[in-house]
Structure formats: C-alpha cells, structure tokens
C-alpha atoms as a PDB file:
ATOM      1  CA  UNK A   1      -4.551 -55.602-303.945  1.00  0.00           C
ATOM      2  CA  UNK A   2      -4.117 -57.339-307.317  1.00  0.00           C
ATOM      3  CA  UNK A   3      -7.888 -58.326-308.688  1.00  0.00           C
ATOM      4  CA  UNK A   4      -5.826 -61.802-309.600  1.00  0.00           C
ATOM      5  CA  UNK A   5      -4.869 -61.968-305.934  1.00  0.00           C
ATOM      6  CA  UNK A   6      -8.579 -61.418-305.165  1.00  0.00           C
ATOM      7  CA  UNK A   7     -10.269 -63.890-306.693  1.00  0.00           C
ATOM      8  CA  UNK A   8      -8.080 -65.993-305.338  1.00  0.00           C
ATOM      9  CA  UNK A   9      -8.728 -65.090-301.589  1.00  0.00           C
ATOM     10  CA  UNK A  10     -12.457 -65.288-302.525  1.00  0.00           C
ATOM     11  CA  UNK A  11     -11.820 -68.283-304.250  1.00  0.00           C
ATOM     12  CA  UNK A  12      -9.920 -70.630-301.491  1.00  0.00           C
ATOM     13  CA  UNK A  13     -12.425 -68.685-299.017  1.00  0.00           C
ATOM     14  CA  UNK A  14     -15.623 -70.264-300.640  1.00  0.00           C
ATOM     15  CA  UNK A  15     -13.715 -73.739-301.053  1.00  0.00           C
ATOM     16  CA  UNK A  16     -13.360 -73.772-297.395  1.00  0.00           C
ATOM     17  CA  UNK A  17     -16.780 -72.435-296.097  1.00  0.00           C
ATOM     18  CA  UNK A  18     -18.351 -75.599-298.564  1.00  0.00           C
ATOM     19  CA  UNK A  19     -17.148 -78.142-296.208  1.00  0.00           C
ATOM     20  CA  UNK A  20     -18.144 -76.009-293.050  1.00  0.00           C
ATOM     21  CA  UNK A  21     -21.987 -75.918-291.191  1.00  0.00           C
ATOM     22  CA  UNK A  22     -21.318 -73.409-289.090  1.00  0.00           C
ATOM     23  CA  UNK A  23     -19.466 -69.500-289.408  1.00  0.00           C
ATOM     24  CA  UNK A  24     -18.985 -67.018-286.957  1.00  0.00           C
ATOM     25  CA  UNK A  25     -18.690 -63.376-287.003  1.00  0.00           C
ATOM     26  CA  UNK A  26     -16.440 -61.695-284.854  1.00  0.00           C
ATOM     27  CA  UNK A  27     -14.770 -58.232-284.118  1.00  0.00           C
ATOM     28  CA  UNK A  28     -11.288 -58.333-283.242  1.00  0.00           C
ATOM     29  CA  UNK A  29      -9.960 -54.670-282.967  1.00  0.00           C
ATOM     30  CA  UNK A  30      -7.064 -54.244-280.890  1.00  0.00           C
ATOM     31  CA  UNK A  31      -5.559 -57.520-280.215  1.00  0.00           C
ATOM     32  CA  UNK A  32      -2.274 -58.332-281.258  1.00  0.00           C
ATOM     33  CA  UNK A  33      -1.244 -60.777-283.034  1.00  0.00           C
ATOM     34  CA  UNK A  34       0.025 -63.120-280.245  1.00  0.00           C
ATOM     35  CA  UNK A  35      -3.578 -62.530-278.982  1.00  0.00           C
ATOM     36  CA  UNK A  36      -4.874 -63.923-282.352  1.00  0.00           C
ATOM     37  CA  UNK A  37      -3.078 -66.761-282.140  1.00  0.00           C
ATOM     38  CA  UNK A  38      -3.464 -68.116-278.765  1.00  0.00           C
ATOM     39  CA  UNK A  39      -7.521 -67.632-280.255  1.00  0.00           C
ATOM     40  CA  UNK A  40      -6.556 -69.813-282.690  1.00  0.00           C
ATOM     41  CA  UNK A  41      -4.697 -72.278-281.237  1.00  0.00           C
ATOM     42  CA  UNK A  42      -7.681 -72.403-278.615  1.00  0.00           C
ATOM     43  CA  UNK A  43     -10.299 -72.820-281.068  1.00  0.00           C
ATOM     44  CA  UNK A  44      -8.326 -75.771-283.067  1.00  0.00           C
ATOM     45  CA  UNK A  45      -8.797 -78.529-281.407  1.00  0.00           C
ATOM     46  CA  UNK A  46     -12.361 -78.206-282.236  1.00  0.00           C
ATOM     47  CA  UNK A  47     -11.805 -78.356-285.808  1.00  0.00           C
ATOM     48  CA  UNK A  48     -11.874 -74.440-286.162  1.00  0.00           C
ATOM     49  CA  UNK A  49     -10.217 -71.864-288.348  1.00  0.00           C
ATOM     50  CA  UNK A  50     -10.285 -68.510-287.586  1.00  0.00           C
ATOM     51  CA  UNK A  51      -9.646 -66.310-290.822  1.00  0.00           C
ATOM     52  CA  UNK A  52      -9.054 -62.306-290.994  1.00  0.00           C
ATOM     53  CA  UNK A  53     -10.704 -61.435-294.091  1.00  0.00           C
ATOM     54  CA  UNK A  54     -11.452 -58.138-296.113  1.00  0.00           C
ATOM     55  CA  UNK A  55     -15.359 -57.771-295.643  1.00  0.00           C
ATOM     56  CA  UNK A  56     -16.607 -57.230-299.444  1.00  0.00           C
ATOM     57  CA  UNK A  57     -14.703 -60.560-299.804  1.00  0.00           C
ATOM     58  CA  UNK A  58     -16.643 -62.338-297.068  1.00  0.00           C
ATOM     59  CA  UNK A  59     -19.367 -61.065-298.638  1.00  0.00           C
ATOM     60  CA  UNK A  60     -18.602 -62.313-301.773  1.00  0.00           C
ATOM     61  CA  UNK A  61     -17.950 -66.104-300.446  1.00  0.00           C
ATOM     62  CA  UNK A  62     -20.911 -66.149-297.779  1.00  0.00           C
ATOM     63  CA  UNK A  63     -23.104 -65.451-301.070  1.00  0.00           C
ATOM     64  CA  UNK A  64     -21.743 -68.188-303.103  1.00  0.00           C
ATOM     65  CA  UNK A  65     -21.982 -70.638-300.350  1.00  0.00           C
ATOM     66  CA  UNK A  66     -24.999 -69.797-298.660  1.00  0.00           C
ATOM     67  CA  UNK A  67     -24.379 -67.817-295.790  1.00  0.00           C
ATOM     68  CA  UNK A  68     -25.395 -65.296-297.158  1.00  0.00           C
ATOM     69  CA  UNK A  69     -27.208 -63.673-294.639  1.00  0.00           C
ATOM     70  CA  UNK A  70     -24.338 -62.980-292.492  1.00  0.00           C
ATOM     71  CA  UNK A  71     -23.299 -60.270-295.248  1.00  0.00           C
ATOM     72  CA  UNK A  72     -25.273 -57.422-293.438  1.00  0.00           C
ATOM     73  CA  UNK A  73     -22.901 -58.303-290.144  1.00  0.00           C
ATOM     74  CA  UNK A  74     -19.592 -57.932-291.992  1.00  0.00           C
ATOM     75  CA  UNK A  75     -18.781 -54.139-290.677  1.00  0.00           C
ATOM     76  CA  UNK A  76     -15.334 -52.688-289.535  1.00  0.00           C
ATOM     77  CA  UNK A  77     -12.482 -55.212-288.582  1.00  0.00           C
ATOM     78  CA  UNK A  78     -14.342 -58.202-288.832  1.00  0.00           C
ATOM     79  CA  UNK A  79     -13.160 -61.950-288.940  1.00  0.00           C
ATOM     80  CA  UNK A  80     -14.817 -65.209-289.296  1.00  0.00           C
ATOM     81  CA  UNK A  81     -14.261 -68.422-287.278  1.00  0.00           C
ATOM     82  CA  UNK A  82     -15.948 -71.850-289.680  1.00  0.00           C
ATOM     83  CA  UNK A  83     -15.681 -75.511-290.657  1.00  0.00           C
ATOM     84  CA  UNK A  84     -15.952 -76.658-286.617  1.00  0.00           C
ATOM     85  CA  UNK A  85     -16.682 -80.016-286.084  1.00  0.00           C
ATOM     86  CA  UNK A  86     -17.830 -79.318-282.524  1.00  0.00           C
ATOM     87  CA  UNK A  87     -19.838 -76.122-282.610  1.00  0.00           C
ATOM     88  CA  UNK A  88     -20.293 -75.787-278.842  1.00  0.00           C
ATOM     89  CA  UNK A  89     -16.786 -76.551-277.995  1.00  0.00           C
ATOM     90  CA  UNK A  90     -15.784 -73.686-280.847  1.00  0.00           C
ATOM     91  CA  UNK A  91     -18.248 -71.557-279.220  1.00  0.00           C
ATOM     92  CA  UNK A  92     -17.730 -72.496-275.530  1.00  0.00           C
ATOM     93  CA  UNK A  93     -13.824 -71.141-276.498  1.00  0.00           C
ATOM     94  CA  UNK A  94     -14.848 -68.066-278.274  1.00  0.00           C
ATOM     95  CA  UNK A  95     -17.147 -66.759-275.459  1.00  0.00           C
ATOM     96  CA  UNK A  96     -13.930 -67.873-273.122  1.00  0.00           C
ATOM     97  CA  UNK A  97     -11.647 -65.924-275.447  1.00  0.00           C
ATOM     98  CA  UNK A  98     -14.170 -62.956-274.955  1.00  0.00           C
ATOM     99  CA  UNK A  99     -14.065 -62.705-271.282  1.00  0.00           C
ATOM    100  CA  UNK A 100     -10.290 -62.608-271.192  1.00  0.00           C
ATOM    101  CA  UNK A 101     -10.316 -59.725-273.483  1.00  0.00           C
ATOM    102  CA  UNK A 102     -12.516 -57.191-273.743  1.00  0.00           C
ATOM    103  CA  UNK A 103     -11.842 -56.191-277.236  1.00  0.00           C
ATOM    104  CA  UNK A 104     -13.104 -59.340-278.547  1.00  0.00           C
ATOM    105  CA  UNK A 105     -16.221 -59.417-279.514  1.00  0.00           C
ATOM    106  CA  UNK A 106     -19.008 -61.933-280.993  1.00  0.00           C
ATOM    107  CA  UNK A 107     -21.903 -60.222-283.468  1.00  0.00           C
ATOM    108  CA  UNK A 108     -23.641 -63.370-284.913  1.00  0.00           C
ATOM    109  CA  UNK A 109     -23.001 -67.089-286.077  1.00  0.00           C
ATOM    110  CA  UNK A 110     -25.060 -69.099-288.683  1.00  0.00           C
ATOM    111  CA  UNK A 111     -25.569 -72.676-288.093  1.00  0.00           C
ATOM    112  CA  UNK A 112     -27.905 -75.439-288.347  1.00  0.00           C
ATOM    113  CA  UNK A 113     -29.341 -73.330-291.258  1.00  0.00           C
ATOM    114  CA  UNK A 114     -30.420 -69.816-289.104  1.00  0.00           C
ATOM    115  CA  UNK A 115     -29.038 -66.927-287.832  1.00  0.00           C
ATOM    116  CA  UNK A 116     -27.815 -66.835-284.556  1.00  0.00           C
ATOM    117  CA  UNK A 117     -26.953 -63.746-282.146  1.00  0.00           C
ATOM    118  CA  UNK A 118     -24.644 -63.514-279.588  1.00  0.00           C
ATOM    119  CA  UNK A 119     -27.306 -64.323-277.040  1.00  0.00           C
ATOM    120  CA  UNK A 120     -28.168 -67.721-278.592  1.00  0.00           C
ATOM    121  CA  UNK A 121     -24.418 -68.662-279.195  1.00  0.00           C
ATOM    122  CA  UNK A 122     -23.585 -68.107-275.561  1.00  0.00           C
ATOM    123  CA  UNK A 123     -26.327 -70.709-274.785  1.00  0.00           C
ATOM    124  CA  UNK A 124     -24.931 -73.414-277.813  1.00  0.00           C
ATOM    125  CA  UNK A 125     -21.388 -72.614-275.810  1.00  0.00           C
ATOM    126  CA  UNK A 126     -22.760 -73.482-272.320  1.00  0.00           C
ATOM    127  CA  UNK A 127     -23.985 -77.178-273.758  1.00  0.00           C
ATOM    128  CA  UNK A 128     -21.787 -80.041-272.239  1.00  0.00           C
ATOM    129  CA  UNK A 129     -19.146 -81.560-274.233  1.00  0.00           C
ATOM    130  CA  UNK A 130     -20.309 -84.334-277.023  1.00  0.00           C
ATOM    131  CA  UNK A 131     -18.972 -87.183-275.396  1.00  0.00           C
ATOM    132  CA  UNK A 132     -20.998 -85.958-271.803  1.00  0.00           C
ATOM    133  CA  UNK A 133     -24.348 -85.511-273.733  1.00  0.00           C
ATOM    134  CA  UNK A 134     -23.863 -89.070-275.293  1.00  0.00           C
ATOM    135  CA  UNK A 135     -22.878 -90.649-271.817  1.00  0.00           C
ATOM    136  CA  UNK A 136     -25.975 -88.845-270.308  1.00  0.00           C
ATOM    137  CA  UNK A 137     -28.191 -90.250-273.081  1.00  0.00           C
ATOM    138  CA  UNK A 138     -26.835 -93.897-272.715  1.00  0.00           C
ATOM    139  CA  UNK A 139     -27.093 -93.853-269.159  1.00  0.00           C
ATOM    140  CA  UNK A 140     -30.529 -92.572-269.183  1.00  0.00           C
ATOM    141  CA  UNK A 141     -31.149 -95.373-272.236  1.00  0.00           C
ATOM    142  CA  UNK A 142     -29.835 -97.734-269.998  1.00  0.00           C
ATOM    143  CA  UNK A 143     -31.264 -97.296-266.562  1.00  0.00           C
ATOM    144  CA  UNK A 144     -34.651 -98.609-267.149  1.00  0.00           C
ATOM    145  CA  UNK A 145     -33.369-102.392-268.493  1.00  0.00           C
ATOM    146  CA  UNK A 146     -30.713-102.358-265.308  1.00  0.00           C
ATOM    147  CA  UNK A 147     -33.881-101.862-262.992  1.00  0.00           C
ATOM    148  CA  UNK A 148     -35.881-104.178-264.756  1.00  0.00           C
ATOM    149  CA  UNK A 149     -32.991-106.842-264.859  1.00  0.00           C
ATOM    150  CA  UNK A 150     -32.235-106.381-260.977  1.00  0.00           C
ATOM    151  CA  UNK A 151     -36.053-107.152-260.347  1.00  0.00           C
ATOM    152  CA  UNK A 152     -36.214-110.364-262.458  1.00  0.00           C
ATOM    153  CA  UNK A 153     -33.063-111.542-260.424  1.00  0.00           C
ATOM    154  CA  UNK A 154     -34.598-111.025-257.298  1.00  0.00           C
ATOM    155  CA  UNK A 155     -36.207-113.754-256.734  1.00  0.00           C
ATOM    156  CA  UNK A 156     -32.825-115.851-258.113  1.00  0.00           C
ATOM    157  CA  UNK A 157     -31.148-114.405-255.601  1.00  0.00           C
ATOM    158  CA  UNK A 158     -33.404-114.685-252.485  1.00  0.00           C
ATOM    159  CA  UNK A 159     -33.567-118.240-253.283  1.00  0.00           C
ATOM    160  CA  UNK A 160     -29.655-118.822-253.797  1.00  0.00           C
ATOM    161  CA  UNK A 161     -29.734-116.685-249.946  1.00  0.00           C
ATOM    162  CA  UNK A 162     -32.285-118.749-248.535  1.00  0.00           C
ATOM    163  CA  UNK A 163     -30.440-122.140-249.819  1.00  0.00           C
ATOM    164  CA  UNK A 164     -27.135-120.937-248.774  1.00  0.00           C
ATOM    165  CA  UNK A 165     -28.679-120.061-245.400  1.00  0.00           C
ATOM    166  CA  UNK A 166     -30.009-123.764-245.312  1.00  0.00           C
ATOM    167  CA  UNK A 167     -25.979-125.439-246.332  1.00  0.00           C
ATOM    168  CA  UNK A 168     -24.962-123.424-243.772  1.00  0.00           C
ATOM    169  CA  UNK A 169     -27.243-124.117-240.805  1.00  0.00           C
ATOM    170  CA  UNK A 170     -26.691-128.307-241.864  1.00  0.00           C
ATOM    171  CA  UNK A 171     -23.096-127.685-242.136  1.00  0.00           C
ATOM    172  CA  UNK A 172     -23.166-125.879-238.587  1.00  0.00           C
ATOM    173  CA  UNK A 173     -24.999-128.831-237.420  1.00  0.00           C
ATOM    174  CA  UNK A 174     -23.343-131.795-238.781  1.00  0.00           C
ATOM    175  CA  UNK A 175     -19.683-130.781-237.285  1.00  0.00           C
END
C-alpha cells in the first residue's frame, strides 16, 4: 500500500471517529462479504458504520482521537463499528449479529469515556429502546400529579353524583 494512500485511510479514519462517542472492536474472520453487509445494513439504522481497517492504522487514528486505549485490542482481523447515535440499539444488533454467527465476535467497546468488555456491552445491548426508557420516565414523572389530581376531584365529583341523584329522584317524582 502506497504511504500516500495511507495517510489518507488514517486520515478520513480520524475525521470520522471525531464526531463519534462510542467504537467497537470486533473480530470478523470468516464471514463473507454478504455476511458483512447484512451487519451493516443491521447496524445502520442506528447511526452505525462498521469499517474493516488495517490494525497499525486503527491504531494510529484511536491515538489521535482519543481512543486510544483500544490500541492493545486491535489483534488479527479486526474491525471497528463507531459514530452510533444509539449505542444500545448498535450494541443490541451486534450481540444479535453474534448469535447468528459464530464467527463473529465482540472483544471490547469504549464509550462514555471507559473501556468496556464484552460482558458490559451485552448489558448496554439488553437496555430498552430510547423512546421506551423516556416513556417509562414520563409515566413514572407523571403518575404522582394524576393521583393527586383524581383526589382533589373527588369530592367535585361526589357532589355532581349526589346532585344528579337529587334531579333525578324530583324528576322521578314530579311526572
């Protein structure tokens, strides 16, 4: 490979893994390439790329970008999956893509500043969806103001019962 070529990988490698929180390291020996691809397509909708990359260039881009301490991990085929704007759903599809095929394997992820293993990426994949964590926390925000406004209209409403009971009972009478 030319050294022009290179830099260039290295280059437009680092450029990408500035705009991304999150990277992680895979092994990928003996899938094909429609294999790869279905991983990829799977893995887009969260916002993920999932890059094939010579390891002393990974190496060179996690250092100028601070990843740095995935470096040690880059060993034999390795490739990288980064810039994910839903880490669990990325995750959640990576440990999915692993189960289908044996070959696939996850080493370790960085995110939220630390190192993760496989271990503690297969619990960040198990999290609900986004959107169900944010419904949970509204409805759980919400549940103490719906009790509290059902018991100040309590009395409203045994009074609008009794009253209605009363038009009732004179309109029963008067016909």
């Amino acid at each position: 490979m030319a050294s022009e070529l290179k830099e260039k990988l290295v280059a437009d490698l680092t450029e990408d893994l500035k705009d991304s929180t999150q990277v992680v390291v895979t092994h990928y020996q003996g899938l094909t390439a429609e294999e790869l691809d279905a991983l990829r397509n799977s893995i887009r909708p969260f916002g993920a790329k999932y890059k094939i990359v010579k390891n002393r260039l990974a190496k060179i881009a996690f250092e100028a970008t601070g990843f740095g301490a995935l470096k040690d991990e880059m060993k034999g085929p390795s490739a990288i999956a980064y810039k994910s704007t839903d880490i669990a759903g990325m995750t959640k599809a990576l440990f999915k893509f692993s189960d289908e095929h044996p070959n696939f394997k996850i080493r370790v992820g960085y995110l939220f500043g630390a190192t993760a293993n496989a271990a503690d990426l297969k619990a960040i994949g198990s999290l609900p969806s986004k959107e169900v964590l944010l419904a949970t926390l509204l409805a759980t925000l919400n549940s103490p103001l719906q009790r509290l406004a059902a018991t100040l209209n309590e009395p409203l409403r045994s009074i609008h019962a009794a009253l209605s009971a009363v038009a009732k009972k004179k309109e029963s009478a008067a016909a």
